[in-house]
N, C-alpha and C. Protein backbone atom coordinates (compact mmCIF):
# COMPACT_ATOMS: atom_id res chain seq x y z
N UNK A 1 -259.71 -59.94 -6.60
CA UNK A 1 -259.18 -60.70 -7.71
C UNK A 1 -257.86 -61.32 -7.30
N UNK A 2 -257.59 -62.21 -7.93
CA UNK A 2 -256.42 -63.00 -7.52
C UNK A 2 -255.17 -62.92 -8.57
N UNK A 3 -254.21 -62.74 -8.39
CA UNK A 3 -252.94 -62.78 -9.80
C UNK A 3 -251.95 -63.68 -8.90
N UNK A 4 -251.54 -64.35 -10.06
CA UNK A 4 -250.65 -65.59 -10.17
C UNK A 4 -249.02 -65.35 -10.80
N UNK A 5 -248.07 -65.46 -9.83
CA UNK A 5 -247.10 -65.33 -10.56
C UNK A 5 -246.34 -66.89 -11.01
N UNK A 6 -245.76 -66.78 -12.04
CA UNK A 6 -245.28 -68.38 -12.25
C UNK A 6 -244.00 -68.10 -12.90
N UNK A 7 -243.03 -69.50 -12.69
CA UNK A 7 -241.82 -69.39 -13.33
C UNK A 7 -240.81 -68.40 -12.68
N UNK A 8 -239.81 -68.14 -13.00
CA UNK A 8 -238.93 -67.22 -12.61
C UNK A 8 -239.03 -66.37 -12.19
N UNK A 9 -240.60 -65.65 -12.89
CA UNK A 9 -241.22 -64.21 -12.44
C UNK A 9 -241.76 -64.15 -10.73
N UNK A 10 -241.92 -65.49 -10.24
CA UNK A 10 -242.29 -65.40 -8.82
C UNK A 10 -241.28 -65.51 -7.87
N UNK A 11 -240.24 -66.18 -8.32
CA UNK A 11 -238.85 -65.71 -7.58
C UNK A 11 -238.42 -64.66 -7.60
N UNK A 12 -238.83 -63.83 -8.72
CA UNK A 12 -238.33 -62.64 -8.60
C UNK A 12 -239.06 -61.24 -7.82
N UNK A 13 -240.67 -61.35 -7.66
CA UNK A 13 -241.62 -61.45 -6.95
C UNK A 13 -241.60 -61.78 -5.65
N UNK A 14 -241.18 -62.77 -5.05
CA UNK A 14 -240.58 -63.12 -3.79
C UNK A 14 -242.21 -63.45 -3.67
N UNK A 15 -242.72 -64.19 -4.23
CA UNK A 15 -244.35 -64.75 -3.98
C UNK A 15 -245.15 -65.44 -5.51
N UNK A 16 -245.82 -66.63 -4.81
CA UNK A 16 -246.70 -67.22 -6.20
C UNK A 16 -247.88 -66.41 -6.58
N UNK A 17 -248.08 -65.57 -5.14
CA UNK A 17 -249.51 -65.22 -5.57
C UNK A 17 -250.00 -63.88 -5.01
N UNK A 18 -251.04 -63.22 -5.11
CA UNK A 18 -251.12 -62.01 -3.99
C UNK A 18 -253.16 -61.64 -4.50
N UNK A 19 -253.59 -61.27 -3.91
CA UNK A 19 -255.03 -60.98 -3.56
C UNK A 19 -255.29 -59.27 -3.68
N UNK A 20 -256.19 -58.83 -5.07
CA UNK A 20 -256.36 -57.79 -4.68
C UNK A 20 -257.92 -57.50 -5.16
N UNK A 21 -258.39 -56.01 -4.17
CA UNK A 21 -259.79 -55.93 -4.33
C UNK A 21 -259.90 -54.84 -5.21
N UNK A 22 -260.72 -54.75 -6.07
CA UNK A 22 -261.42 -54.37 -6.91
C UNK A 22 -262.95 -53.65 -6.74
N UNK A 23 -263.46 -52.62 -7.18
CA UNK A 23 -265.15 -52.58 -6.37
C UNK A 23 -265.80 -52.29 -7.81
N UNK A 24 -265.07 -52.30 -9.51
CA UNK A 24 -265.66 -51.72 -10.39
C UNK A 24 -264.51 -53.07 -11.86
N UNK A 25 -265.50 -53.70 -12.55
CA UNK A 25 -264.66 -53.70 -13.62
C UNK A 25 -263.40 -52.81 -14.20
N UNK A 26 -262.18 -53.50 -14.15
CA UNK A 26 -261.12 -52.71 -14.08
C UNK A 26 -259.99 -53.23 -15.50
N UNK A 27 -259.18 -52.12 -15.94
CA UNK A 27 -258.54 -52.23 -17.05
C UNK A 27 -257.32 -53.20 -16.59
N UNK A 28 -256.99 -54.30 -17.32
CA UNK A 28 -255.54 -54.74 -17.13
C UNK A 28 -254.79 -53.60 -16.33
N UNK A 29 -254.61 -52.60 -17.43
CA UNK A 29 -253.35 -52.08 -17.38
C UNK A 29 -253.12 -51.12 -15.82
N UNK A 30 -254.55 -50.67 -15.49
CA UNK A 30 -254.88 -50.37 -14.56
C UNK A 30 -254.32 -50.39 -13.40
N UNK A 31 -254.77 -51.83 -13.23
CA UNK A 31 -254.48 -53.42 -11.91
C UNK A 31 -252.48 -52.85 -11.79
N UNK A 32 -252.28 -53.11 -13.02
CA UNK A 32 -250.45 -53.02 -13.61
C UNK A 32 -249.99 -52.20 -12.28
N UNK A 33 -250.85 -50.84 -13.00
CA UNK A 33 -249.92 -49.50 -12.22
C UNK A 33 -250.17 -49.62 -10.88
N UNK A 34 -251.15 -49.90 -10.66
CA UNK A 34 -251.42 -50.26 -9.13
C UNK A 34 -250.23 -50.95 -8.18
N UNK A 35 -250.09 -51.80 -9.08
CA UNK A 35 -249.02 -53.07 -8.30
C UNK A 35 -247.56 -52.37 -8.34
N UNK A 36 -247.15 -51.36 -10.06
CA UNK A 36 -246.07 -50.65 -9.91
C UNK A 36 -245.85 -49.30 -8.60
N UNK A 37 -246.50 -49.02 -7.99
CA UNK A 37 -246.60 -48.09 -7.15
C UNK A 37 -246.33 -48.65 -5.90
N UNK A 38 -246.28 -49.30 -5.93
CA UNK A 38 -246.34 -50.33 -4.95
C UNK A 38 -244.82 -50.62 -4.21
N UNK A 39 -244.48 -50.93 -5.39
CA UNK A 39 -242.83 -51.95 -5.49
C UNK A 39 -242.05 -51.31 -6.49
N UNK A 40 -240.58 -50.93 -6.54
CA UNK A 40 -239.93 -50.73 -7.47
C UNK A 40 -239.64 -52.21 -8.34
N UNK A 41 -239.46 -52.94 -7.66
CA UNK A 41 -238.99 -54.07 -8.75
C UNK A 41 -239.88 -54.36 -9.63
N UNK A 42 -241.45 -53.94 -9.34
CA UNK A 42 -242.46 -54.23 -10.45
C UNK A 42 -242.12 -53.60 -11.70
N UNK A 43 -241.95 -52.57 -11.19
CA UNK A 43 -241.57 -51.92 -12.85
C UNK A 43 -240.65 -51.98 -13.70
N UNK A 44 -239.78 -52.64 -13.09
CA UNK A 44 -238.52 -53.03 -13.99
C UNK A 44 -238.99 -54.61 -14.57
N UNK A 45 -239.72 -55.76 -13.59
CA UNK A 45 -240.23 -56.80 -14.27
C UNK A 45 -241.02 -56.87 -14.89
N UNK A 46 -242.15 -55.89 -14.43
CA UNK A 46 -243.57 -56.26 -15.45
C UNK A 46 -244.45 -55.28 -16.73
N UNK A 47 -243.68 -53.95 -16.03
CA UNK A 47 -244.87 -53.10 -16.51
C UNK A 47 -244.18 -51.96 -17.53
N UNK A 48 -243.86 -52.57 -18.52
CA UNK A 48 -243.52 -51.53 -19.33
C UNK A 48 -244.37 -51.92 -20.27
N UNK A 49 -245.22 -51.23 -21.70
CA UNK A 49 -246.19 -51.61 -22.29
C UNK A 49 -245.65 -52.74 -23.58
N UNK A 50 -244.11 -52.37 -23.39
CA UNK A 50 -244.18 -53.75 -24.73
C UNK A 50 -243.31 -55.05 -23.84
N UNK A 51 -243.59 -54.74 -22.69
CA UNK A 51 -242.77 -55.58 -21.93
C UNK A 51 -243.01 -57.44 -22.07
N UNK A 52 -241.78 -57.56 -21.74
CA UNK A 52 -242.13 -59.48 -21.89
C UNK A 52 -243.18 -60.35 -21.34
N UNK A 53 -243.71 -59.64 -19.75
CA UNK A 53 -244.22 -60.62 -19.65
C UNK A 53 -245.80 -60.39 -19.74
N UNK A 54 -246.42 -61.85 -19.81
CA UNK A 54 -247.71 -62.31 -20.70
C UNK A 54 -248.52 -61.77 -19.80
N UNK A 55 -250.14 -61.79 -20.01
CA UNK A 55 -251.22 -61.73 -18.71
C UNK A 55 -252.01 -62.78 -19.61
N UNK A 56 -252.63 -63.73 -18.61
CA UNK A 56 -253.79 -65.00 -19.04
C UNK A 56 -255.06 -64.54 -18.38
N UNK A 57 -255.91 -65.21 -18.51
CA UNK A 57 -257.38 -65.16 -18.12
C UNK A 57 -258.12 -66.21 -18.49
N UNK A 58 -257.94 -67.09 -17.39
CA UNK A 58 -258.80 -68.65 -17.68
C UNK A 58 -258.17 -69.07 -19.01
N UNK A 59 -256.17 -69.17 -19.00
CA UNK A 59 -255.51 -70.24 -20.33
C UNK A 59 -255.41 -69.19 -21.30
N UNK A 60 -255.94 -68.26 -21.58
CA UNK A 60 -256.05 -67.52 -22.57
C UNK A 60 -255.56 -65.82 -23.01
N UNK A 61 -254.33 -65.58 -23.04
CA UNK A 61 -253.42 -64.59 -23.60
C UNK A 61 -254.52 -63.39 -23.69
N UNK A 62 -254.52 -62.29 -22.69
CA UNK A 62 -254.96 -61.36 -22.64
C UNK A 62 -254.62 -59.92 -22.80
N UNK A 63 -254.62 -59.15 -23.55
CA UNK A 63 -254.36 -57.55 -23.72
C UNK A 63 -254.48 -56.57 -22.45
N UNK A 64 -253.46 -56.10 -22.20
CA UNK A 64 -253.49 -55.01 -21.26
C UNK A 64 -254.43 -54.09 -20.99
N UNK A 65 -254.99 -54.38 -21.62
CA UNK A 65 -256.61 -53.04 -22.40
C UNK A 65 -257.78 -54.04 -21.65
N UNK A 66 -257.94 -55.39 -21.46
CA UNK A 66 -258.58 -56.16 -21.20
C UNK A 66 -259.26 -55.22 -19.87
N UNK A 67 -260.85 -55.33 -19.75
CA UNK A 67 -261.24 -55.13 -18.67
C UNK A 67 -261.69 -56.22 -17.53
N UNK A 68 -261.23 -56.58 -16.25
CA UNK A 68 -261.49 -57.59 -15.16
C UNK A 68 -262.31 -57.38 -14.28
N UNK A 69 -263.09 -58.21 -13.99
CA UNK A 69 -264.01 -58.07 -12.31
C UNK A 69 -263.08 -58.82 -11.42
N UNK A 70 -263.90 -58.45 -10.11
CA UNK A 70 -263.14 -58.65 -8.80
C UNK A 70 -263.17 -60.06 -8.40
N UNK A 71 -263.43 -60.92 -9.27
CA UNK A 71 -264.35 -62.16 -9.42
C UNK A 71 -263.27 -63.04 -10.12
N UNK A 72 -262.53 -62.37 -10.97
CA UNK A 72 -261.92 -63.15 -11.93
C UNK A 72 -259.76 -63.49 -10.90
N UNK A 73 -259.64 -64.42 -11.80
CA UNK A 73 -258.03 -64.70 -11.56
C UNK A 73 -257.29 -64.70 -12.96
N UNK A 74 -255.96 -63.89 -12.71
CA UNK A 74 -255.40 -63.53 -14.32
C UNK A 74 -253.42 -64.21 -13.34
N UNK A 75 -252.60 -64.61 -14.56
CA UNK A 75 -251.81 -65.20 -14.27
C UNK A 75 -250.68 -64.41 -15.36
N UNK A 76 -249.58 -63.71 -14.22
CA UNK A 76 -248.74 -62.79 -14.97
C UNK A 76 -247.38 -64.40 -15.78
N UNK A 77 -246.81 -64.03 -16.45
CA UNK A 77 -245.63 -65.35 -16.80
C UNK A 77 -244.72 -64.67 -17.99
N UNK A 78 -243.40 -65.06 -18.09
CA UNK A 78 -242.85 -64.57 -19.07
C UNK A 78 -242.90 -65.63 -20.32
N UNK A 79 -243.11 -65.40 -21.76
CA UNK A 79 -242.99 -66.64 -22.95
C UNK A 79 -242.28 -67.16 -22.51
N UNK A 80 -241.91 -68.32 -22.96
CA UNK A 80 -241.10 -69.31 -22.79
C UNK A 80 -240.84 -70.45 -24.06
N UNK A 81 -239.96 -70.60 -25.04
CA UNK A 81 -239.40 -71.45 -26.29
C UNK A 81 -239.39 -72.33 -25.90
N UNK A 82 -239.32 -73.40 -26.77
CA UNK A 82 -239.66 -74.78 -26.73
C UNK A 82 -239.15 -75.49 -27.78
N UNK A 83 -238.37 -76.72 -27.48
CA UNK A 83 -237.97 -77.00 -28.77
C UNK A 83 -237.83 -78.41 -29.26
């Protein structure tokens, strides 16, 4: 599966993008801890459960609970106002 970082969150990331494998439909939140184990800075940017930033799935605002195949691409981003 593929995740997308965008905006500020990939500077902070030090990358737009990163590739990971999967062998079973998998929970958002799952994928999350995976990536927090990983890196300390993840967990201070991404992964706290009421945390800021969004997860998409093909344009469309997805729940942490969401389950993914290894097939799919999801795009982490923080909201952003508009005015």
């Amino acid at each position: 599966m593929k995740i997308n970082y965008v905006s500020w969150l990939a500077d902070e990331m030090g990358k737009h993008e990163e590739y990971l494998e999967i062998t079973e439909p998998t929970p958002i939140k799952f994928i999350l801890s995976q990536l927090e184990s990983r890196e300390e800075n993840y967990k201070s940017l991404l992964f706290k459960e009421d945390g800021i930033v969004r997860i998409s799935l093909n344009g469309v605002v997805i729940p942490r609970s969401h389950v993914i195949s290894n097939n799919e691409e999801i795009t982490l981003f923080a909201p952003m106002s508009g005015g």
